[in-house]
Every structure is written in C-alpha cells, then in structure tokens.
N, C-alpha and C. Protein backbone atom coordinates (compact mmCIF):
# COMPACT_ATOMS: atom_id res chain seq x y z
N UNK A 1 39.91 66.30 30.55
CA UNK A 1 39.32 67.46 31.21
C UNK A 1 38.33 68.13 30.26
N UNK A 2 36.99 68.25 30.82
CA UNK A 2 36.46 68.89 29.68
C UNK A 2 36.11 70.44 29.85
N UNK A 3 36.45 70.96 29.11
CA UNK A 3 36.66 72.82 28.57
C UNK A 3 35.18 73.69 28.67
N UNK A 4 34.06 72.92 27.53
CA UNK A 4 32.61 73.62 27.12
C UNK A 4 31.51 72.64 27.23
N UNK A 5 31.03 72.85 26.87
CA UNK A 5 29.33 72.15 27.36
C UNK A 5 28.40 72.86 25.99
N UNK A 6 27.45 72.25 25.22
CA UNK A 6 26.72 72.78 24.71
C UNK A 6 25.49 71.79 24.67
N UNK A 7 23.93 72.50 24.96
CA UNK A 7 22.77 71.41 24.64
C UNK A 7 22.08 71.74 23.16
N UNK A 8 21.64 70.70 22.82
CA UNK A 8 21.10 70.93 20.95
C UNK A 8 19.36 70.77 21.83
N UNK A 9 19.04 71.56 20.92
CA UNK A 9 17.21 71.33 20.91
C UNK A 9 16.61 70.16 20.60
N UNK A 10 17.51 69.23 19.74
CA UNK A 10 16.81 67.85 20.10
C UNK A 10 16.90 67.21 20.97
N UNK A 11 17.77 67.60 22.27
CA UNK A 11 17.72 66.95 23.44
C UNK A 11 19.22 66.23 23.80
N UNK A 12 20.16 66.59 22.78
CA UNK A 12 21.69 65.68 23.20
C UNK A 12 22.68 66.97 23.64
N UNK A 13 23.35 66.09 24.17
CA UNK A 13 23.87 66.95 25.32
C UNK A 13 25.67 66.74 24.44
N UNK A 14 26.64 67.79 24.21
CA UNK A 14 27.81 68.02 23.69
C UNK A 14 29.03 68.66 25.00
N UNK A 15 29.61 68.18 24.83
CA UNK A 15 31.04 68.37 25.37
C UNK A 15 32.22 68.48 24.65
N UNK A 16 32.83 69.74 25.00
CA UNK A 16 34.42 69.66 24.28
C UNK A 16 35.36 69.17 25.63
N UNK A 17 36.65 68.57 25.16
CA UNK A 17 37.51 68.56 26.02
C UNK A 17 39.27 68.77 25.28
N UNK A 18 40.26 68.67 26.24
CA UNK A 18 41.39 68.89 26.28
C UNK A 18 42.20 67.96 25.70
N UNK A 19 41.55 66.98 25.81
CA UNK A 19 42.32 65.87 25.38
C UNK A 19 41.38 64.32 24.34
N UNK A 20 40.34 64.60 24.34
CA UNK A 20 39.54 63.44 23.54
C UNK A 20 38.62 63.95 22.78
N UNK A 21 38.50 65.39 22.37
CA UNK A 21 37.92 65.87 21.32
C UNK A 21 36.27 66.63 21.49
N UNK A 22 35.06 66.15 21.03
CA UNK A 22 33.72 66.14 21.21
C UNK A 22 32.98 64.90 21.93
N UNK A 23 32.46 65.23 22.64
CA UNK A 23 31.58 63.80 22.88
C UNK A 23 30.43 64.51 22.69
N UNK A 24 28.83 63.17 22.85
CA UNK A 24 27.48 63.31 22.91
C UNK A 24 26.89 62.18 23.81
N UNK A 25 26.45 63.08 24.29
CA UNK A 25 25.40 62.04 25.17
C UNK A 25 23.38 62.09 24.39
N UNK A 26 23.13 61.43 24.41
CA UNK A 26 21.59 61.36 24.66
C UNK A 26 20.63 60.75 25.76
N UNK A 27 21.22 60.93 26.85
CA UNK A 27 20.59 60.76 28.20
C UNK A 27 21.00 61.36 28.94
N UNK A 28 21.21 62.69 28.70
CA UNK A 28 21.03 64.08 29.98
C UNK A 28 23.17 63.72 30.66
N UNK A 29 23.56 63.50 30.05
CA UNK A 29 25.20 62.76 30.75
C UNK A 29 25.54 61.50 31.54
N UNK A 30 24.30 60.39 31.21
CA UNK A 30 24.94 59.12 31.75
C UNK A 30 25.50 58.56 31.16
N UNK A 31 25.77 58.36 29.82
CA UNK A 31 26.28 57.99 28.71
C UNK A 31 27.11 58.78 27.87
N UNK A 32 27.91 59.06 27.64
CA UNK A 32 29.31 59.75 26.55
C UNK A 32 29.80 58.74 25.57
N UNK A 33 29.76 59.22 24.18
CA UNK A 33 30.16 58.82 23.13
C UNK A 33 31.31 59.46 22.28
N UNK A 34 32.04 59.78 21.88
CA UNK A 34 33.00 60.23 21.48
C UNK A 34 32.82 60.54 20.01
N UNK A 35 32.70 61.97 19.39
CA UNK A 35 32.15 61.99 18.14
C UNK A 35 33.08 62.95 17.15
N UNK A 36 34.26 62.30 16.50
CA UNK A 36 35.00 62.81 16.23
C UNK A 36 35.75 63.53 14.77
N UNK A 37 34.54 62.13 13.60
CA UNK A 37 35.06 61.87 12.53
C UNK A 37 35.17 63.45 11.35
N UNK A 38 36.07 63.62 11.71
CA UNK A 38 36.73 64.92 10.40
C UNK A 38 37.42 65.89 11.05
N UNK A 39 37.39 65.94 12.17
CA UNK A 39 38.36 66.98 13.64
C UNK A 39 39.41 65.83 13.69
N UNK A 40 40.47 67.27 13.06
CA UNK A 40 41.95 67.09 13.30
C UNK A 40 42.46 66.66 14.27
N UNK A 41 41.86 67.34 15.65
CA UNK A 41 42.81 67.31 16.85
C UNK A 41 41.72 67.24 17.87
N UNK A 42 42.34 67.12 18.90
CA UNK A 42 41.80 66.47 20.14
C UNK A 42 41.17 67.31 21.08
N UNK A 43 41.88 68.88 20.57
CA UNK A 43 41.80 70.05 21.52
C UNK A 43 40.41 70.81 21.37
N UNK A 44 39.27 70.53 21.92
CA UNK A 44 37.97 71.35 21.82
C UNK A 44 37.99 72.08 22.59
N UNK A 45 37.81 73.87 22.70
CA UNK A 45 37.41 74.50 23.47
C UNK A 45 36.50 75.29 23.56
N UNK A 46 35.37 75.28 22.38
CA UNK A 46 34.49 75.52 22.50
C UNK A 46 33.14 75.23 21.49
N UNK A 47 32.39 75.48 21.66
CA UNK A 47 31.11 74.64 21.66
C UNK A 47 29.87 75.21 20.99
N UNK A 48 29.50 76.04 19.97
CA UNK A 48 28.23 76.40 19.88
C UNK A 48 26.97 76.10 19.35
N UNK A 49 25.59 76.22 19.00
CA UNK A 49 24.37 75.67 17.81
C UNK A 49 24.12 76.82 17.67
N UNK A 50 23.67 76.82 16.81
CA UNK A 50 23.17 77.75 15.81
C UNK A 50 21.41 77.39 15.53
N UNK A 51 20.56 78.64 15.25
CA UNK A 51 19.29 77.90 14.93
C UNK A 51 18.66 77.06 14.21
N UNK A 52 19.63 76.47 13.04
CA UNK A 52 19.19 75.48 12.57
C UNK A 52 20.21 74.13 13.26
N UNK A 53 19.90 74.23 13.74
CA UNK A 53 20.61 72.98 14.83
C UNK A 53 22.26 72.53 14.06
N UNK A 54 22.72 73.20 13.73
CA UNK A 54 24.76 73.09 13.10
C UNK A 54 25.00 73.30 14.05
N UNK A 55 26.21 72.08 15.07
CA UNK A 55 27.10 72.14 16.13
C UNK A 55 28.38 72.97 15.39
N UNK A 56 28.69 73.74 16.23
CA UNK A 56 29.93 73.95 16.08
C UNK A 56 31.14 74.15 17.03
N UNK A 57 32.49 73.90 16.26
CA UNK A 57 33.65 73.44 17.67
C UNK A 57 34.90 74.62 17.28
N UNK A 58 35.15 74.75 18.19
CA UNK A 58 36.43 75.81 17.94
C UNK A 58 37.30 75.19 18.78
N UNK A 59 38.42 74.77 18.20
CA UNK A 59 39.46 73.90 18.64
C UNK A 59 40.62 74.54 18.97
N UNK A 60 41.68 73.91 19.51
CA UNK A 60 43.21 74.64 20.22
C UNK A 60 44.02 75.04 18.18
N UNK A 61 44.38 73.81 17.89
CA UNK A 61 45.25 73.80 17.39
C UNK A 61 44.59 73.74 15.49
N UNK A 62 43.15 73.64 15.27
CA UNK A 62 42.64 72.95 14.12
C UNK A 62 42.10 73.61 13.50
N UNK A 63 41.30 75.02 14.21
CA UNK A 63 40.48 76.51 13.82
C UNK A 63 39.07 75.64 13.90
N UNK A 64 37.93 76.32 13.32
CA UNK A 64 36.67 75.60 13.72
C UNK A 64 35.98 74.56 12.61
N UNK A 65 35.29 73.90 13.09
CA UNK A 65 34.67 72.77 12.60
C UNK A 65 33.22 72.68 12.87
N UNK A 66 32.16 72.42 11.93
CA UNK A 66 31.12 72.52 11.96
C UNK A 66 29.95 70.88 11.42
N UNK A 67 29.48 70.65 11.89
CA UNK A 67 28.60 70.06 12.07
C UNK A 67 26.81 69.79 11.53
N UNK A 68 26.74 69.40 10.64
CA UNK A 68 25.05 69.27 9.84
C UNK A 68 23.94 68.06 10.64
N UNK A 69 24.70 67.04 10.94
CA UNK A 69 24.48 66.07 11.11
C UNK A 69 24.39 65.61 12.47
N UNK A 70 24.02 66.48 13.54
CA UNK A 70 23.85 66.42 15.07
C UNK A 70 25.45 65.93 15.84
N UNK A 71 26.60 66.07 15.04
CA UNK A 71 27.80 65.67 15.48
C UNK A 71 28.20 64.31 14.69
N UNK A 72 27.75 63.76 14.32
CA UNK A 72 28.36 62.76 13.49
C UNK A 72 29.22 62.56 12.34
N UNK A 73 29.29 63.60 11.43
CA UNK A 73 30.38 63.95 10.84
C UNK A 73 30.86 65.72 10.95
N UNK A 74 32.12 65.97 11.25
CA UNK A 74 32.61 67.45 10.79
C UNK A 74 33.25 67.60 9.56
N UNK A 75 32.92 68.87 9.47
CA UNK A 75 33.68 69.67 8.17
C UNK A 75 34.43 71.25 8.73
N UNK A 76 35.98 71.07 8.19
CA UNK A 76 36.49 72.16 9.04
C UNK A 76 35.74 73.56 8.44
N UNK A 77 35.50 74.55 8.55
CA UNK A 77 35.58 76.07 8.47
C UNK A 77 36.39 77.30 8.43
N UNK A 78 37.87 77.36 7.99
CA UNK A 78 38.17 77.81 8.44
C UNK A 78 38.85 78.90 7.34
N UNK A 79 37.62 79.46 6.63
CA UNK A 79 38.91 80.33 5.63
C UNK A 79 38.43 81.69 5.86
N UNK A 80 39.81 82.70 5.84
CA UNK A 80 40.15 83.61 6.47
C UNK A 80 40.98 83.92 7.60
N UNK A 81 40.72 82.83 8.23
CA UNK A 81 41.23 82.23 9.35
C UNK A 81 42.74 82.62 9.70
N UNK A 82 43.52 83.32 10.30
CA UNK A 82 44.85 83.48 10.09
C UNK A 82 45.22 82.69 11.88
N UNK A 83 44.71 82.05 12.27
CA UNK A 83 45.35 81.71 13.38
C UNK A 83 43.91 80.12 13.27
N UNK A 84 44.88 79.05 13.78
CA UNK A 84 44.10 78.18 14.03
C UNK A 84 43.87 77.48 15.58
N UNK A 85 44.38 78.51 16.40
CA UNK A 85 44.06 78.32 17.98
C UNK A 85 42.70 79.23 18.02
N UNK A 86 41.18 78.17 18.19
CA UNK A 86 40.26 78.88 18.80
C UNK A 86 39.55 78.53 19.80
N UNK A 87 39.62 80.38 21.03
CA UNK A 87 39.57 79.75 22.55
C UNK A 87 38.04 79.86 22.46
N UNK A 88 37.43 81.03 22.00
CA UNK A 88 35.71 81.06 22.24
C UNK A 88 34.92 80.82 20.53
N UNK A 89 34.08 80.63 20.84
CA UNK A 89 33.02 80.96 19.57
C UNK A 89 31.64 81.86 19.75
N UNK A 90 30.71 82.21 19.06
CA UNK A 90 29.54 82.59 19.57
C UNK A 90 28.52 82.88 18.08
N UNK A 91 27.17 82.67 18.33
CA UNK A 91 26.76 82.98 17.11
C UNK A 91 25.62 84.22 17.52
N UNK A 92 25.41 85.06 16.64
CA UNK A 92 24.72 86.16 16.89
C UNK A 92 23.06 86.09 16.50
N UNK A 93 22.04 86.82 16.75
CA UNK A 93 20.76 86.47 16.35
C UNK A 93 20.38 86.33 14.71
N UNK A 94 21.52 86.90 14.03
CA UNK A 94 21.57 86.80 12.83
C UNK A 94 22.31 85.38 12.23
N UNK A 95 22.65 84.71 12.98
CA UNK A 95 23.34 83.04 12.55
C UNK A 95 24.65 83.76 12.20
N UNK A 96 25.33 84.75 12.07
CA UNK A 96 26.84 85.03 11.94
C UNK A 96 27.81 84.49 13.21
N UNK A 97 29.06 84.07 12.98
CA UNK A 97 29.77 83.08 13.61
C UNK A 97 30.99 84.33 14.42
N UNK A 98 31.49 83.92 15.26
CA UNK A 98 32.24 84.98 15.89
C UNK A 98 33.36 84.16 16.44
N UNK A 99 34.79 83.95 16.18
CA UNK A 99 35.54 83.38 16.91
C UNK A 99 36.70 83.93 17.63
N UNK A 100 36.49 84.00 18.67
CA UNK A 100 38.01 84.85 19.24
C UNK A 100 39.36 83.92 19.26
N UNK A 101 40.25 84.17 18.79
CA UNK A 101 41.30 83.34 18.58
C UNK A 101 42.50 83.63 19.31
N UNK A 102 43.83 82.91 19.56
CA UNK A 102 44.35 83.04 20.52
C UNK A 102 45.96 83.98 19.15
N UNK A 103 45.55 85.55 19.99
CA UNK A 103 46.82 86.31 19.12
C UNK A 103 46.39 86.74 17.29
N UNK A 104 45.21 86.45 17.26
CA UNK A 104 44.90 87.09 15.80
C UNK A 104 43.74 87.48 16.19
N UNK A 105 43.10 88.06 17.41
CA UNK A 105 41.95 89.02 17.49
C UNK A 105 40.58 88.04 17.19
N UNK A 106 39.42 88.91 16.90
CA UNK A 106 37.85 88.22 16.62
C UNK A 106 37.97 88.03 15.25
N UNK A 107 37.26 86.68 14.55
CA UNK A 107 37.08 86.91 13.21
C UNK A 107 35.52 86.54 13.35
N UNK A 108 34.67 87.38 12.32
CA UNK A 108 33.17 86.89 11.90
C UNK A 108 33.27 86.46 10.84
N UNK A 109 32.55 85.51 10.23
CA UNK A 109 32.13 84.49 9.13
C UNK A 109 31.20 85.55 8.32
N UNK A 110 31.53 85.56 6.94
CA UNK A 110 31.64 86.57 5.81
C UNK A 110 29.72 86.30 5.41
N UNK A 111 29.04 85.00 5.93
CA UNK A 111 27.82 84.74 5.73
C UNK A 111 27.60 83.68 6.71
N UNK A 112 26.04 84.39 7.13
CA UNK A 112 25.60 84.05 8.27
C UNK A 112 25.25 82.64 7.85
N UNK A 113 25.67 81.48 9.24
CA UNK A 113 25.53 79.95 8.82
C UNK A 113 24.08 79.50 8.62
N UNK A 114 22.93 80.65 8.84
CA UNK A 114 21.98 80.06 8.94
C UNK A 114 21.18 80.50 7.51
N UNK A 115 21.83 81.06 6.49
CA UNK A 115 21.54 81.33 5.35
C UNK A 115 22.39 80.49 4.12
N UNK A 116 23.32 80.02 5.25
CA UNK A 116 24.06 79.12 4.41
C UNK A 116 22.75 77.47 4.59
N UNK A 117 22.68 77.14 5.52
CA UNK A 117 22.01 75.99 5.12
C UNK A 117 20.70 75.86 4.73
N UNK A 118 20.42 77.15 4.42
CA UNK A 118 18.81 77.21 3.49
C UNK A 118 19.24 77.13 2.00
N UNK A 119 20.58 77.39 1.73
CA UNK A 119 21.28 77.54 0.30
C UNK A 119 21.89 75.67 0.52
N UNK A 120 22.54 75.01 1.61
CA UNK A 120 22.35 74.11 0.88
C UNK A 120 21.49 73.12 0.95
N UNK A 121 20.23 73.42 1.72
CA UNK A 121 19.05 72.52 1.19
C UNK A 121 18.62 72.43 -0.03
N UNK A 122 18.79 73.80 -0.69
CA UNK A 122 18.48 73.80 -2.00
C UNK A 122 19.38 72.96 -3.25
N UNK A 123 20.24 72.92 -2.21
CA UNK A 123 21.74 71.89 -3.40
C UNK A 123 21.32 70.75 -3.59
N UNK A 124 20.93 70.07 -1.92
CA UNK A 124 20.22 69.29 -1.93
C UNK A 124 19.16 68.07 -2.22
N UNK A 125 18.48 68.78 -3.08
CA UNK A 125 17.09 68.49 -3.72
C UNK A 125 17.52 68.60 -5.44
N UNK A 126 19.02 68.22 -5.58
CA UNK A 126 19.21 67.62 -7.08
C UNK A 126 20.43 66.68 -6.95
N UNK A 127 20.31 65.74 -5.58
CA UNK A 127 20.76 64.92 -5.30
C UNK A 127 20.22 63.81 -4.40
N UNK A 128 20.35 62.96 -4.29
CA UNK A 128 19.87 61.53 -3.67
C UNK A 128 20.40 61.62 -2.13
N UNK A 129 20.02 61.64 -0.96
CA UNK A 129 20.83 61.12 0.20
C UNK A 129 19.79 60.79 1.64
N UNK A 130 20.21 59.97 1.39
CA UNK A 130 19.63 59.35 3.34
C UNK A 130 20.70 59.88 4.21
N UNK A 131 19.78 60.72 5.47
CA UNK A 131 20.48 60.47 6.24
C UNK A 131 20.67 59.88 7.91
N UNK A 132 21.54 59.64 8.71
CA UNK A 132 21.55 58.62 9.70
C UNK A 132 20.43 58.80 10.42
N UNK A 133 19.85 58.15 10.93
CA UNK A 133 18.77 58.23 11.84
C UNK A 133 19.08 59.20 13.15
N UNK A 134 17.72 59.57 13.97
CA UNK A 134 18.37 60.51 15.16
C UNK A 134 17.13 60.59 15.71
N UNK A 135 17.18 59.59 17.60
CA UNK A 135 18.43 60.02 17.71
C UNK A 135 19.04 58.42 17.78
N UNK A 136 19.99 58.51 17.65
CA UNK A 136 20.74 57.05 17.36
C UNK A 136 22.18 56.67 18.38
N UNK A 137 21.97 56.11 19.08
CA UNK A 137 21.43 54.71 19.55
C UNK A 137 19.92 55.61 20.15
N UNK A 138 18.74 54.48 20.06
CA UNK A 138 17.45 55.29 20.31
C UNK A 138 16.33 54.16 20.89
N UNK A 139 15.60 54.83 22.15
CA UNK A 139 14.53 53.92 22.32
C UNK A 139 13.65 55.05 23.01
N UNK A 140 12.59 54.91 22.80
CA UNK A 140 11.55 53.85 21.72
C UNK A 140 11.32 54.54 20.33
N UNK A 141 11.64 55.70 19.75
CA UNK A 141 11.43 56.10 18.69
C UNK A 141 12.67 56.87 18.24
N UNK A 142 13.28 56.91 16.70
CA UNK A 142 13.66 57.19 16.01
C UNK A 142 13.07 57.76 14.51
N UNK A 143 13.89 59.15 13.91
CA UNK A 143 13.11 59.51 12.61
C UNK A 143 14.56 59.23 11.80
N UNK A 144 13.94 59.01 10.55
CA UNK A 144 14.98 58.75 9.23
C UNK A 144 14.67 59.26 8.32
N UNK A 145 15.62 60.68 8.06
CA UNK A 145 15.11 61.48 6.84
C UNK A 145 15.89 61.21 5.61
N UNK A 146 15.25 61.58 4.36
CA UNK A 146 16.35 61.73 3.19
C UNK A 146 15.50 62.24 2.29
N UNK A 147 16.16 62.67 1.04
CA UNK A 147 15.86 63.51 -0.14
C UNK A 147 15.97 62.95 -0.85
N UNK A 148 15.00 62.98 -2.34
CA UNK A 148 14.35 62.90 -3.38
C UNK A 148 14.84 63.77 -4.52
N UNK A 149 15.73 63.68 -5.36
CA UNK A 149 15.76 64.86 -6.46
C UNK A 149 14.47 64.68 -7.33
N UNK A 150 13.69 63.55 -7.23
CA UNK A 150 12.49 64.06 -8.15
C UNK A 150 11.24 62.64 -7.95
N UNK A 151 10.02 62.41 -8.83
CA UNK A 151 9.36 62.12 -8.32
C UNK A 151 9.56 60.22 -8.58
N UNK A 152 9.80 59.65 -7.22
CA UNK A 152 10.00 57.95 -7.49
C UNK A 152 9.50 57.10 -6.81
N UNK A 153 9.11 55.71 -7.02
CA UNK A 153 8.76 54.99 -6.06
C UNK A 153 9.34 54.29 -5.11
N UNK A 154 9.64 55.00 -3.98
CA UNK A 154 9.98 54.59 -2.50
C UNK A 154 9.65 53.41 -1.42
N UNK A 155 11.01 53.14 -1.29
CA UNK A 155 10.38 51.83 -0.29
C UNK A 155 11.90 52.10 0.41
N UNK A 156 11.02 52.10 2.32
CA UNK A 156 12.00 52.10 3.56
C UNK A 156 11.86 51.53 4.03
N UNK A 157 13.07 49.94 4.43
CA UNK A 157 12.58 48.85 5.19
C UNK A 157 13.71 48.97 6.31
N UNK A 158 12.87 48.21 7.22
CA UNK A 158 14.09 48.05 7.94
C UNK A 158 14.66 46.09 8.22
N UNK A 159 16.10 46.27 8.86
CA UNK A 159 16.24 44.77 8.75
C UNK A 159 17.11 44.01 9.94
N UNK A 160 16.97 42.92 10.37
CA UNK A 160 17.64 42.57 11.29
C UNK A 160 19.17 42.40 10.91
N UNK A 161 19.81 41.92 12.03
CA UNK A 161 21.47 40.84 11.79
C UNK A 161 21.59 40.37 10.59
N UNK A 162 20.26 38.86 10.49
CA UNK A 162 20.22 37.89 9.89
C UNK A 162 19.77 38.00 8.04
N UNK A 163 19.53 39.95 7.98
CA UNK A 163 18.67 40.16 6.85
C UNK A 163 17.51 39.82 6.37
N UNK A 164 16.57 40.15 7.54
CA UNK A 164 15.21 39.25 7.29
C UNK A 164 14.55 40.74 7.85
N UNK A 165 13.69 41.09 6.58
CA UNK A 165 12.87 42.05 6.68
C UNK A 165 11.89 42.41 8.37
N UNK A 166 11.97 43.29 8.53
CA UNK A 166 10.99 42.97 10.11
C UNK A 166 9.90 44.55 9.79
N UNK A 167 10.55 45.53 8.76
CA UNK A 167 8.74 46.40 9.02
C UNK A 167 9.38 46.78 8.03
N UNK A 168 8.23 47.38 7.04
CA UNK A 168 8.54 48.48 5.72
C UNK A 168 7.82 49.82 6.31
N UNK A 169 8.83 50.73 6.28
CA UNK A 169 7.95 51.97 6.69
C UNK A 169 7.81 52.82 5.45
N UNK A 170 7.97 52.25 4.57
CA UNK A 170 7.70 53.38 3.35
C UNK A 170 7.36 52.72 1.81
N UNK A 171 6.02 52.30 1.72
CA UNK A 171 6.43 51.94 0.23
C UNK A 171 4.90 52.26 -0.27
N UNK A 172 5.40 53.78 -1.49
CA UNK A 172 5.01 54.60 -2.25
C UNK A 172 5.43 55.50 -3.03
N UNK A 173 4.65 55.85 -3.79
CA UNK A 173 5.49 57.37 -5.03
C UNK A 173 5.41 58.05 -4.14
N UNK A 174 6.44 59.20 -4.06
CA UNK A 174 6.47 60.32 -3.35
C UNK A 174 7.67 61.33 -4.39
N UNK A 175 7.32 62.58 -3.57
CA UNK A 175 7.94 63.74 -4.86
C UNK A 175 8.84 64.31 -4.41
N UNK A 176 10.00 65.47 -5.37
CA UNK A 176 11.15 65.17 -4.79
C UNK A 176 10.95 66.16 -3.25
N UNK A 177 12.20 66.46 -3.12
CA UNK A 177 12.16 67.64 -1.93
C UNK A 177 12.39 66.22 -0.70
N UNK A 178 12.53 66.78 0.46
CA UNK A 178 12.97 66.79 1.93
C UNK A 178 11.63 65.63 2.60
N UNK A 179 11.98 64.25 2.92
CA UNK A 179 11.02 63.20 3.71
C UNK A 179 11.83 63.12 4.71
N UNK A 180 10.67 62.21 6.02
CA UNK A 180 10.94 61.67 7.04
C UNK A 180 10.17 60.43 7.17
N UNK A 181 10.67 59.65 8.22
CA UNK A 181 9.69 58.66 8.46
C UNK A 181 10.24 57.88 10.37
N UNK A 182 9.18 57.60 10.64
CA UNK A 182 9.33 57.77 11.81
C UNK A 182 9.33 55.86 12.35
N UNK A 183 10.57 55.47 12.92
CA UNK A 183 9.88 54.19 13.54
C UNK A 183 10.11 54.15 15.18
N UNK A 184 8.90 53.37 15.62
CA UNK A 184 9.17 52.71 16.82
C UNK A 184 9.16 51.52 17.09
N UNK A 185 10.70 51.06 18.14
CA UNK A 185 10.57 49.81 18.32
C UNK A 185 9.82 48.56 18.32
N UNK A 186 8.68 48.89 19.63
CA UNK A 186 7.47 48.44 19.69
C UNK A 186 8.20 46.62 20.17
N UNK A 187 7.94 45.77 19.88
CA UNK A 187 8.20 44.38 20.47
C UNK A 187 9.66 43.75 19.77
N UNK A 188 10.64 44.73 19.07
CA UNK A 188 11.72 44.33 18.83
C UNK A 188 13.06 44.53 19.88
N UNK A 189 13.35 43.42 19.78
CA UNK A 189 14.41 43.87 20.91
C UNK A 189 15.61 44.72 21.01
N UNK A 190 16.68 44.75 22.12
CA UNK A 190 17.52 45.68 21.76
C UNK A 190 18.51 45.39 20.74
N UNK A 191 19.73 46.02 19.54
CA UNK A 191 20.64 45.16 19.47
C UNK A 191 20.60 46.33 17.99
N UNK A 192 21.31 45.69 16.97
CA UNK A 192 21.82 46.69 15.85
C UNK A 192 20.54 46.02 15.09
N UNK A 193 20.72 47.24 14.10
CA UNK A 193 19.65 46.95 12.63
C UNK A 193 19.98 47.85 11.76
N UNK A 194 19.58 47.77 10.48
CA UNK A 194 19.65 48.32 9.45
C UNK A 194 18.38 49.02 8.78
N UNK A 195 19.27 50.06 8.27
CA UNK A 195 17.14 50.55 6.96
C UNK A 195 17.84 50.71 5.68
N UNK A 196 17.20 50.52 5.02
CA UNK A 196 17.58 50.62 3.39
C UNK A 196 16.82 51.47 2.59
N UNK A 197 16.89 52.32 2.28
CA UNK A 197 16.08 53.26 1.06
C UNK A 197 16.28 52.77 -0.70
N UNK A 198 15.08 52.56 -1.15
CA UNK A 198 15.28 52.57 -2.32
C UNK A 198 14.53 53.32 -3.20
N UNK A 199 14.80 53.89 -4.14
CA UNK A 199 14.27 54.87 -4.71
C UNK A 199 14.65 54.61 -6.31
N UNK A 200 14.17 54.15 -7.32
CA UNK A 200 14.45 54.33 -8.42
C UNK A 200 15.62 53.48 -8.23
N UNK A 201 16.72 53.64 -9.18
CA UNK A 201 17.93 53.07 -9.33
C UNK A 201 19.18 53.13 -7.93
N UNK A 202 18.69 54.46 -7.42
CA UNK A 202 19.43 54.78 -6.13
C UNK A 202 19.11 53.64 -5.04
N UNK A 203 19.96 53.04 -3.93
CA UNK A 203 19.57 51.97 -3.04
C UNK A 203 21.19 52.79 -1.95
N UNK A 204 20.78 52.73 -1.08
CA UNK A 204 21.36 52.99 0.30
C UNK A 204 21.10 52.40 1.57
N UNK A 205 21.86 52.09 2.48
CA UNK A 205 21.87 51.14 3.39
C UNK A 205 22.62 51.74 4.73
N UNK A 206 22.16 51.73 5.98
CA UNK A 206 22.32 52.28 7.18
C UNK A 206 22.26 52.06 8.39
N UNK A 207 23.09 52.00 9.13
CA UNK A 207 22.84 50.78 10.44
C UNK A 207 22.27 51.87 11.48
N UNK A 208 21.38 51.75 12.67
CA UNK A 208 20.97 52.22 13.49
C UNK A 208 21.03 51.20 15.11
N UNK A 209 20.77 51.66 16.07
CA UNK A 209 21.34 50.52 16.96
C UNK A 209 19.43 51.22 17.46
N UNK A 210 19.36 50.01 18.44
CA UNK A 210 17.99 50.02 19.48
C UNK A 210 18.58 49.42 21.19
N UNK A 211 18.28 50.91 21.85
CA UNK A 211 18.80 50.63 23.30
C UNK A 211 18.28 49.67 23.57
C-alpha cells in the first residue's frame, strides 16, 4: 500500500509505502524500482526534497533517512530524535527539516539541510569520487559527474559486456572542483555498460544500464 508520493526536479517520480519501503520511477509511474539500500525498515510514510534535490523519508519504525544521490543510497538522520516512528516530514523555505513524530511531538533539524550540502561539497573537493550516472536506467541521454581534489589528467570511457572500449568522453587535464560529462546513446543498443574514470593514480568503475 503506498502512504506518500514525492516528484524530484529531475523528473523521477518517489513513493513511500507500508510494506516495501521507497520506490522510483523515471517514466511518470510505468515503471517502479525499489530503492532501498541503507533504510532499516520497510515502513515509509513520508516523503520530502529539499532544494538541492536531497530525498528525504520519514519512516514508521527507523526515524528519517536522507538521500544525496537521487535515492540510491540512504543515510539515516536521526539525532535528537527521541522517538523513531515518523508520520509527516516537511522542509521550510529555509531547507530546515520538520518531523512530526508519533507521541514525541515536532522535532526541527538543528541546521538547515541545504547549508549542510554546500558544507559538504566543500569536503568534497579533497577527495576523489564518481558518481552513478542519472538518470539511470536512461535513454537517450545520461550525465556522469565526479570530483577532482586537484589538477589531473582525465580520461572517461565507456565500455561494453565484452570490455571493448565503444566512446571516450573525456580525455584531458582538467582542475580540481565538481565535472560532468554528458553521453548519448546514439546507435548503441539497449543492455548494461560500464564507464571508468581515471584520474592520476585514482581509477573507478560503474555500471549504467541503456533502455
């Protein structure tokens, strides 16, 4: 049974439910995916984004869980927290978090979430990380961002099944701070693939699927 509903500005569509957790769709609800990895429990009842696009879930039994990564991984939230049944959430124009909980009243979040992730972009940018493509599973275009702690020579390929190179979308010096790079299908067919970032000594590897 599902409880909340929330839409993200990139266009995917979120659901909590009663019994199977979060899902995502990226085709308006013909498709449901189940997106669960770091939520305790099954019980979602509610649903919010915030302006820098952080999902967040307020659960029966788990307190809330938040989201960087368009739903693909959570991280719980929950300190202060004296009750971990949460029925609503809400975020205010200031990115502060509001959860009404079931028998311990409203709690607000001590700093607004949307000052929190300008603090950790900045963490950010003295560390190495790709991250998953989006939106993923994707046709005809997908972007793949990641960070640079400083200035290296970059190369983003992507690769079939069989490991046989099929496009390089990135090979140049570039400086540190926050990239993207954008591919489209174009005459490859549907089915899984990979991209690899390499950067200096750092090398990372990432599967993406093509509807």
């Amino acid at each position: 049974m599902l409880s909340c509903l929330a839409f993200h500005s990139s266009g995917s569509l979120f659901a909590g439910s009663y019994d199977g957790g979060v899902f995502r769709s990226f085709d308006n609800g013909d498709l449901w995916t189940p997106i669960n990895t770091g939520i305790t429990t099954k019980w979602t009842l509610s649903l919010v984004i915030n302006a820098a696009g952080h999902v967040f879930a307020g659960t029966y039994d788990g307190g809330v869980f938040r989201s960087t990564d368009n739903g693909d991984h959570w991280t719980p939230l929950n300190e202060g927290l004296t009750s971990p049944h949460i029925w609503s959430l809400t975020i205010n124009s200031s990115g502060y978090l509001f959860a009404g909980t079931g028998g311990g009243g409203v709690y607000r979040n001590i700093r607004s979430t949307t000052a929190a992730n300008k603090e950790t972009n900045k963490q950010n940018l003295f560390s190495y990380e790709l991250m998953q493509n989006y939106p993923n599973p994707f046709s005809p275009l997908t972007t793949i961002r990641y960070t640079l702690p400083k200035t290296e020579y970059v190369t983003l390929t992507i690769y079939n099944l069989s490991g046989q190179t099929i496009e390089t979308l990135v090979s140049e010096q570039q400086g540190a701070g926050d990239h993207d790079s954008k591919w489209t299908r174009e005459r490859h067919p549907s089915g899984v693939y990979f991209y690899k970032l390499q950067a200096g000594a750092f090398s990372q590897t990432k599967k993406l699927i093509v509807q």
